[in-house]
PDB file of N, CA and C in Angstrom:
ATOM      1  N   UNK A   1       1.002 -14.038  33.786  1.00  0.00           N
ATOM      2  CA  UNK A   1       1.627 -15.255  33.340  1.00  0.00           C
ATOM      3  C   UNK A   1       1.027 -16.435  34.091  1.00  0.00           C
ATOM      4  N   UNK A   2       1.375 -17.563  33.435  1.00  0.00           N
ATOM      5  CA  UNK A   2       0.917 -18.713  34.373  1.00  0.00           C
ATOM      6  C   UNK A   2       1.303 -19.111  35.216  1.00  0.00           C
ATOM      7  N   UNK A   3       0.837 -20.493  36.325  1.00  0.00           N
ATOM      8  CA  UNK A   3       1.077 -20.758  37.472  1.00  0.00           C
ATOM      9  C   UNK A   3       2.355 -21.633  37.204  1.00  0.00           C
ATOM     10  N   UNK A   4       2.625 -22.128  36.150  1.00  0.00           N
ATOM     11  CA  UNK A   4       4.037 -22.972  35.965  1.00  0.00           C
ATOM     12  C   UNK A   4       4.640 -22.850  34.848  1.00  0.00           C
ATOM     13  N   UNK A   5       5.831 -23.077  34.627  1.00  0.00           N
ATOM     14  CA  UNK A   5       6.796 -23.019  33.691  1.00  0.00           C
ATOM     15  C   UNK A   5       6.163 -23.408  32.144  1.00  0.00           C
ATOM     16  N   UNK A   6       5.730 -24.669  32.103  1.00  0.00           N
ATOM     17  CA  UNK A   6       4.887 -25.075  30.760  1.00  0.00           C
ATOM     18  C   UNK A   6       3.641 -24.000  30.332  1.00  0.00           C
ATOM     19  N   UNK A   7       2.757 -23.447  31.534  1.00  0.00           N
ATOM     20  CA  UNK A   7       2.004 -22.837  30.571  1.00  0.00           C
ATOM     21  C   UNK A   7       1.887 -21.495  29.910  1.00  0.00           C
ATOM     22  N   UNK A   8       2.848 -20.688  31.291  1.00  0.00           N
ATOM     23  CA  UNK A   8       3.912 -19.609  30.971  1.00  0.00           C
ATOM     24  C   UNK A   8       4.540 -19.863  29.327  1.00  0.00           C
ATOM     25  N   UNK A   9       5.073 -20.690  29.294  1.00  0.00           N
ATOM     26  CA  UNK A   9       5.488 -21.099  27.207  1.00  0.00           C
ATOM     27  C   UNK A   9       4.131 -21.183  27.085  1.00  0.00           C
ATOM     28  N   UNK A  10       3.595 -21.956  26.920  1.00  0.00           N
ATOM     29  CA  UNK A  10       1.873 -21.676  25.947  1.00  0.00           C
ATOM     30  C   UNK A  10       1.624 -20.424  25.721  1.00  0.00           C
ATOM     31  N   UNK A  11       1.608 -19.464  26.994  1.00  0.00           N
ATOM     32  CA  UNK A  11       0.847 -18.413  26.492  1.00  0.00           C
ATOM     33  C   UNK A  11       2.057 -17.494  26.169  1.00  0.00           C
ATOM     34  N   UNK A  12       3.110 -17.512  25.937  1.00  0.00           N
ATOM     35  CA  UNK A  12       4.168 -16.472  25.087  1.00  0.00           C
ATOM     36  C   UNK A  12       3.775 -17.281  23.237  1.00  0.00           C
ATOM     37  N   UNK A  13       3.842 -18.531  23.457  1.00  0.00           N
ATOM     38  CA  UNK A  13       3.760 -19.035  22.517  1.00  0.00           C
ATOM     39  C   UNK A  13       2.085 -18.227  21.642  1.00  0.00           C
ATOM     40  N   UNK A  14       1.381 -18.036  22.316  1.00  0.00           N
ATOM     41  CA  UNK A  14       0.366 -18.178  21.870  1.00  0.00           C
ATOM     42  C   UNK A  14       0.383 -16.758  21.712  1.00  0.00           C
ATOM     43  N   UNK A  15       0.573 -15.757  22.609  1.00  0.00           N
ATOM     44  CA  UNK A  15       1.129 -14.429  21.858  1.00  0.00           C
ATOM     45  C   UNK A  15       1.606 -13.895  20.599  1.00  0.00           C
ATOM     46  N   UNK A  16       2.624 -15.134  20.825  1.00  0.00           N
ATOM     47  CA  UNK A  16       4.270 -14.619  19.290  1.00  0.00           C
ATOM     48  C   UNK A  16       3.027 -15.257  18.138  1.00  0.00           C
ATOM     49  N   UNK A  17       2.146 -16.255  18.152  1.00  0.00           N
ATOM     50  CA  UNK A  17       1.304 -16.459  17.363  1.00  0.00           C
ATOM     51  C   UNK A  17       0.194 -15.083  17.011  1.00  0.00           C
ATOM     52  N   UNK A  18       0.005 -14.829  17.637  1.00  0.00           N
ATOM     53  CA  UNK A  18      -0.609 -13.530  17.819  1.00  0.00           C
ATOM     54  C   UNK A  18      -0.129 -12.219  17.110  1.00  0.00           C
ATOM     55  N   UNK A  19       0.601 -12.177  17.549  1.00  0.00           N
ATOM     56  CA  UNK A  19       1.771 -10.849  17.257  1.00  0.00           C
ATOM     57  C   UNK A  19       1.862 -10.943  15.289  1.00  0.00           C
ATOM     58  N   UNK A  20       2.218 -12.702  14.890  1.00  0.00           N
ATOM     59  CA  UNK A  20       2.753 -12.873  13.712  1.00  0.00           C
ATOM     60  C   UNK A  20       1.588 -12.293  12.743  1.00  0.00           C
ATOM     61  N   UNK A  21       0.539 -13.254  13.121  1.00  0.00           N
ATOM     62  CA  UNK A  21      -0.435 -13.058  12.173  1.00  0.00           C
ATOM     63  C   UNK A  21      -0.951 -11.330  12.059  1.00  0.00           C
ATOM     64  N   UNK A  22      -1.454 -10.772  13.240  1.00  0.00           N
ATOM     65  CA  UNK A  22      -1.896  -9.202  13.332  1.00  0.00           C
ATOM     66  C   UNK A  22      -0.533  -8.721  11.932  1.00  0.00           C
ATOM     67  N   UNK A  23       0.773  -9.042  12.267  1.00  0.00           N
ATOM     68  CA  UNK A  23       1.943  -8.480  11.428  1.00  0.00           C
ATOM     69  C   UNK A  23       1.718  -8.487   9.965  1.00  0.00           C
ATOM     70  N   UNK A  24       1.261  -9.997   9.417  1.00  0.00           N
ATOM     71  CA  UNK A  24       1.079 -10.345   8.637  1.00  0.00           C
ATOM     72  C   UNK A  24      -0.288  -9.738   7.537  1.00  0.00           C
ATOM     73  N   UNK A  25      -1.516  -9.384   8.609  1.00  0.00           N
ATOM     74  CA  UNK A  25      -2.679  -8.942   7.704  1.00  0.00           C
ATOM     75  C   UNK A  25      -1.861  -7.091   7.722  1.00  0.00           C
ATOM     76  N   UNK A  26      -1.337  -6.530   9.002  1.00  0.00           N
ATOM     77  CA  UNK A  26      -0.996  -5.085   7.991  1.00  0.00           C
ATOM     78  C   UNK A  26       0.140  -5.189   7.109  1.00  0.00           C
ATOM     79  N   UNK A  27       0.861  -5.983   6.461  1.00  0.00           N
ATOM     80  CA  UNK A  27       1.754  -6.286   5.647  1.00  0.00           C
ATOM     81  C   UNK A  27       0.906  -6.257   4.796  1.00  0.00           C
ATOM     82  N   UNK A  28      -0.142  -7.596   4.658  1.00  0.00           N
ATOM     83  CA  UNK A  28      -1.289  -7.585   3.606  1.00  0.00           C
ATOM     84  C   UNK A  28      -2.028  -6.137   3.009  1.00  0.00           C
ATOM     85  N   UNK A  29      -2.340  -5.580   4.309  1.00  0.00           N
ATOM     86  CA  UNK A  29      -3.074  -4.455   3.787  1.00  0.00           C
ATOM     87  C   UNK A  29      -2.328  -3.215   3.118  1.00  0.00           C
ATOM     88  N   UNK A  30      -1.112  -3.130   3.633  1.00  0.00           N
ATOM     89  CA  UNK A  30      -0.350  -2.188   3.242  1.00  0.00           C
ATOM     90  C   UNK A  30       0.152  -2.536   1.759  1.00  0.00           C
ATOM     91  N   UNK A  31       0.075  -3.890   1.148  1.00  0.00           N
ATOM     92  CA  UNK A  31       0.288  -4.164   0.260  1.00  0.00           C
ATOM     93  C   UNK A  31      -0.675  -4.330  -0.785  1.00  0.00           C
ATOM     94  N   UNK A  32      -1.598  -4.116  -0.562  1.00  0.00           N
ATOM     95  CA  UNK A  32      -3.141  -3.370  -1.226  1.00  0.00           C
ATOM     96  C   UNK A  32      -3.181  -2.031  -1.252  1.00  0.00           C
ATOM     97  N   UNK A  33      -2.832  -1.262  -0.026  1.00  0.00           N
ATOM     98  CA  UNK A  33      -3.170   0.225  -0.295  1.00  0.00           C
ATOM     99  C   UNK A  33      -1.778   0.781  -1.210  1.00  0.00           C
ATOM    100  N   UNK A  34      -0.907  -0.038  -1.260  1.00  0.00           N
ATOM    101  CA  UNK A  34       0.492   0.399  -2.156  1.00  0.00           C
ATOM    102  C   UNK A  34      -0.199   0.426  -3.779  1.00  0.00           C
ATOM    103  N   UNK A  35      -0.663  -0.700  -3.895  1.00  0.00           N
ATOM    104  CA  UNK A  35      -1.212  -1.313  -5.646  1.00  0.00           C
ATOM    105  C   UNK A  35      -1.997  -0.094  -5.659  1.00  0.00           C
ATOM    106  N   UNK A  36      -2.989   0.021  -4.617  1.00  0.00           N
ATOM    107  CA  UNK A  36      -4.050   1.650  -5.024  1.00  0.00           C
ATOM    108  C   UNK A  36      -3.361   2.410  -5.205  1.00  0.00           C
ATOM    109  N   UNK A  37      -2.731   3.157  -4.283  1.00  0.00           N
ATOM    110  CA  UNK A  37      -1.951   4.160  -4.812  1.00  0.00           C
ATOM    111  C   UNK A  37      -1.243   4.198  -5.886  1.00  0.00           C
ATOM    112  N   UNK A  38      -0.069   2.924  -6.323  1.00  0.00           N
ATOM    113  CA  UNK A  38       0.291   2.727  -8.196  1.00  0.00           C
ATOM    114  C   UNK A  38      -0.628   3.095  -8.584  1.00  0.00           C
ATOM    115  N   UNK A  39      -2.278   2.376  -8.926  1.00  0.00           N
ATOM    116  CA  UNK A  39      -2.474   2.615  -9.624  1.00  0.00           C
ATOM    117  C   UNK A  39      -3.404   4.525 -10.035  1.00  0.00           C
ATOM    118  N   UNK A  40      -3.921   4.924  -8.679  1.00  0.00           N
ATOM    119  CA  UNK A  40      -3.719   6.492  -8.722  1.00  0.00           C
ATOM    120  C   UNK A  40      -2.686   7.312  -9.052  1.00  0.00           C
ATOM    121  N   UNK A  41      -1.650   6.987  -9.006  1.00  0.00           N
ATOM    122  CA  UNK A  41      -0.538   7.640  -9.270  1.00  0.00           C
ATOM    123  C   UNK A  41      -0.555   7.281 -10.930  1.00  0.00           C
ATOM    124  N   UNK A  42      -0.674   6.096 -11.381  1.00  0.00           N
ATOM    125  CA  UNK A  42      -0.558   5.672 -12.877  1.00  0.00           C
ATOM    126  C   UNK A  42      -1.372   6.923 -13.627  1.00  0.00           C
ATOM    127  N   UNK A  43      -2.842   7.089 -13.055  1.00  0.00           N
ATOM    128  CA  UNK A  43      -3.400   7.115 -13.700  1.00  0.00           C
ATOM    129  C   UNK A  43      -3.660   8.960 -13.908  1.00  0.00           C
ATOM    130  N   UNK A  44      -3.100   9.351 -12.716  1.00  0.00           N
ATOM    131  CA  UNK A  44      -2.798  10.590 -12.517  1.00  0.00           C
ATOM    132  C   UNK A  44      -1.531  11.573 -13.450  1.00  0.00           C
ATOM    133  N   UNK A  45      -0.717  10.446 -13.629  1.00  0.00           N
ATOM    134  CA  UNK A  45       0.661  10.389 -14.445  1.00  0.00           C
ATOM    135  C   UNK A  45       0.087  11.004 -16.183  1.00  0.00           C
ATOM    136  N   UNK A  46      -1.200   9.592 -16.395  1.00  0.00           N
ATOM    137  CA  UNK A  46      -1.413   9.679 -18.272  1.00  0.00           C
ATOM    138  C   UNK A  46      -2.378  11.123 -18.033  1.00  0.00           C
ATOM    139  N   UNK A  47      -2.882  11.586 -16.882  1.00  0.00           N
ATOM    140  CA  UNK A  47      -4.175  12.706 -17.221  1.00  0.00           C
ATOM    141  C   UNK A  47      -2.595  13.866 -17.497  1.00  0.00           C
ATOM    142  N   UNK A  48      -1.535  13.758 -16.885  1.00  0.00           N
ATOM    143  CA  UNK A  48      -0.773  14.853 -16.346  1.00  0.00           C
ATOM    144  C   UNK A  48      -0.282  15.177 -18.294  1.00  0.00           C
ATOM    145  N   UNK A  49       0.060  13.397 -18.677  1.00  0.00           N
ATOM    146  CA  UNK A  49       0.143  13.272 -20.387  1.00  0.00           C
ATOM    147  C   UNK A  49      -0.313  13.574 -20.969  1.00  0.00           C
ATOM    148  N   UNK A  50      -1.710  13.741 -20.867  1.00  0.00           N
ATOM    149  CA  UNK A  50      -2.880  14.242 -21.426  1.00  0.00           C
ATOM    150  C   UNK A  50      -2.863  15.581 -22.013  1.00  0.00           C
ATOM    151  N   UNK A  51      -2.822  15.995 -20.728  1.00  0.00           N
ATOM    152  CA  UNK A  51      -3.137  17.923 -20.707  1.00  0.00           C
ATOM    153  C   UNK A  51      -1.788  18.340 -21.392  1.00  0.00           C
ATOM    154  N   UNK A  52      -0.860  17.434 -21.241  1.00  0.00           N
ATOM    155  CA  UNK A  52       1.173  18.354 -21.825  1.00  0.00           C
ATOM    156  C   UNK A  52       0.720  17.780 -23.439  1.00  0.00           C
ATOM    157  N   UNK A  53      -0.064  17.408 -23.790  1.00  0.00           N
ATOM    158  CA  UNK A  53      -0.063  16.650 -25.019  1.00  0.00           C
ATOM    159  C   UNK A  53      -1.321  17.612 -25.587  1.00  0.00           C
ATOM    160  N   UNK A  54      -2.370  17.592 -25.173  1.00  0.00           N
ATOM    161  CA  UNK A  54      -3.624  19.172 -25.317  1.00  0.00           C
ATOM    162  C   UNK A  54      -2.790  20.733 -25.228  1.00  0.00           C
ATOM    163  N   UNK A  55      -1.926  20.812 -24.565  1.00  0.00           N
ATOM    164  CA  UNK A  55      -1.215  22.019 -24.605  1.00  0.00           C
ATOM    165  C   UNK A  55      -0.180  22.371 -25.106  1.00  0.00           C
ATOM    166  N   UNK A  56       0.374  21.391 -25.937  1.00  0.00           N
ATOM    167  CA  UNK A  56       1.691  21.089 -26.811  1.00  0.00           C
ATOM    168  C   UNK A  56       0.707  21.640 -28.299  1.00  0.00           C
ATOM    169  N   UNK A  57      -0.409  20.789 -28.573  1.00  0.00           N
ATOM    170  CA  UNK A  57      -1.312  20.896 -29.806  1.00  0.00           C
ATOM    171  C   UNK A  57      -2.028  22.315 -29.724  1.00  0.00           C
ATOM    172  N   UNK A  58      -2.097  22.801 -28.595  1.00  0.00           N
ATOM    173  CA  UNK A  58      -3.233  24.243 -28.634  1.00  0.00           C
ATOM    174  C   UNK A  58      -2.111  25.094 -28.747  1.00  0.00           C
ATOM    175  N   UNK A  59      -0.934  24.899 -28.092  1.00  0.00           N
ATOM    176  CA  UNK A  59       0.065  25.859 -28.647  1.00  0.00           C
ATOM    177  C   UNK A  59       0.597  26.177 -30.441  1.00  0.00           C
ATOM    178  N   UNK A  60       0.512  25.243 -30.608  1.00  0.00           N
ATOM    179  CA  UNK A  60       0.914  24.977 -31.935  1.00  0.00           C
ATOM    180  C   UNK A  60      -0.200  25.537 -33.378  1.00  0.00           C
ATOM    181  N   UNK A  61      -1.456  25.525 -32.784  1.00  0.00           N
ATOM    182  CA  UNK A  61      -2.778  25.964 -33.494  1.00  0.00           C
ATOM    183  C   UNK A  61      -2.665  27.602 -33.463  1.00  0.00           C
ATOM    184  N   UNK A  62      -1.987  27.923 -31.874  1.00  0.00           N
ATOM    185  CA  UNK A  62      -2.190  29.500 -32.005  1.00  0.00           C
ATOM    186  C   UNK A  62      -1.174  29.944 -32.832  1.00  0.00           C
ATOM    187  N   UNK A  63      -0.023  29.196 -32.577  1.00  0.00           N
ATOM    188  CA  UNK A  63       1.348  30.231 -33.379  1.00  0.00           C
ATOM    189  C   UNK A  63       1.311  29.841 -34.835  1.00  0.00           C
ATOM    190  N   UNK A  64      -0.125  28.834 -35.696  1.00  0.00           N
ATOM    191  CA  UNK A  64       0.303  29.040 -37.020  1.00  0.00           C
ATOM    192  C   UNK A  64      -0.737  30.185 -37.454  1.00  0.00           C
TER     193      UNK A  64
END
C-alpha cells in the first residue's frame, strides 16, 4: 500500500478498476462461448430431427 492515506485510495481505486473490467471481458466471453454452444446444440438438435425423420420413413418402406 502507499505511504499516505490519498494514495492508498488511488491504488484500491485503481484495483476495483481492475477487478471490474477483467469481470467484465469473462462475462463477455462467457457470453460468446454460451451463443456457440446454442448454436451447437441447435444444430445438433435438427441432425438428431433428421435421423428420427430418416428412420420414421425407412421404417415405414420396410413394413409396406
Amino acid at each position: 500500500m502507499g505511504t499516505d492515506t490519498a494514495q492508498t485510495v488511488a491504488e484500491i481505486e485503481q484495483t476495483r478498476e481492475d477487478l471490474a473490467r477483467k469481470v467484465d471481458e469473462l462475462v463477455d466471453r462467457a457470453r460468446v462461448e454460451a451463443g456457440e454452444l446454442g448454436k451447437k446444440l441447435a444444430i445438433g438438435g435438427l441432425v438428431l430431427a433428421g435421423l428420427l425423420v430418416v428412420g420414421i420413413i425407412a421404417k415405414r418402406r420396410v413394413e409396406r
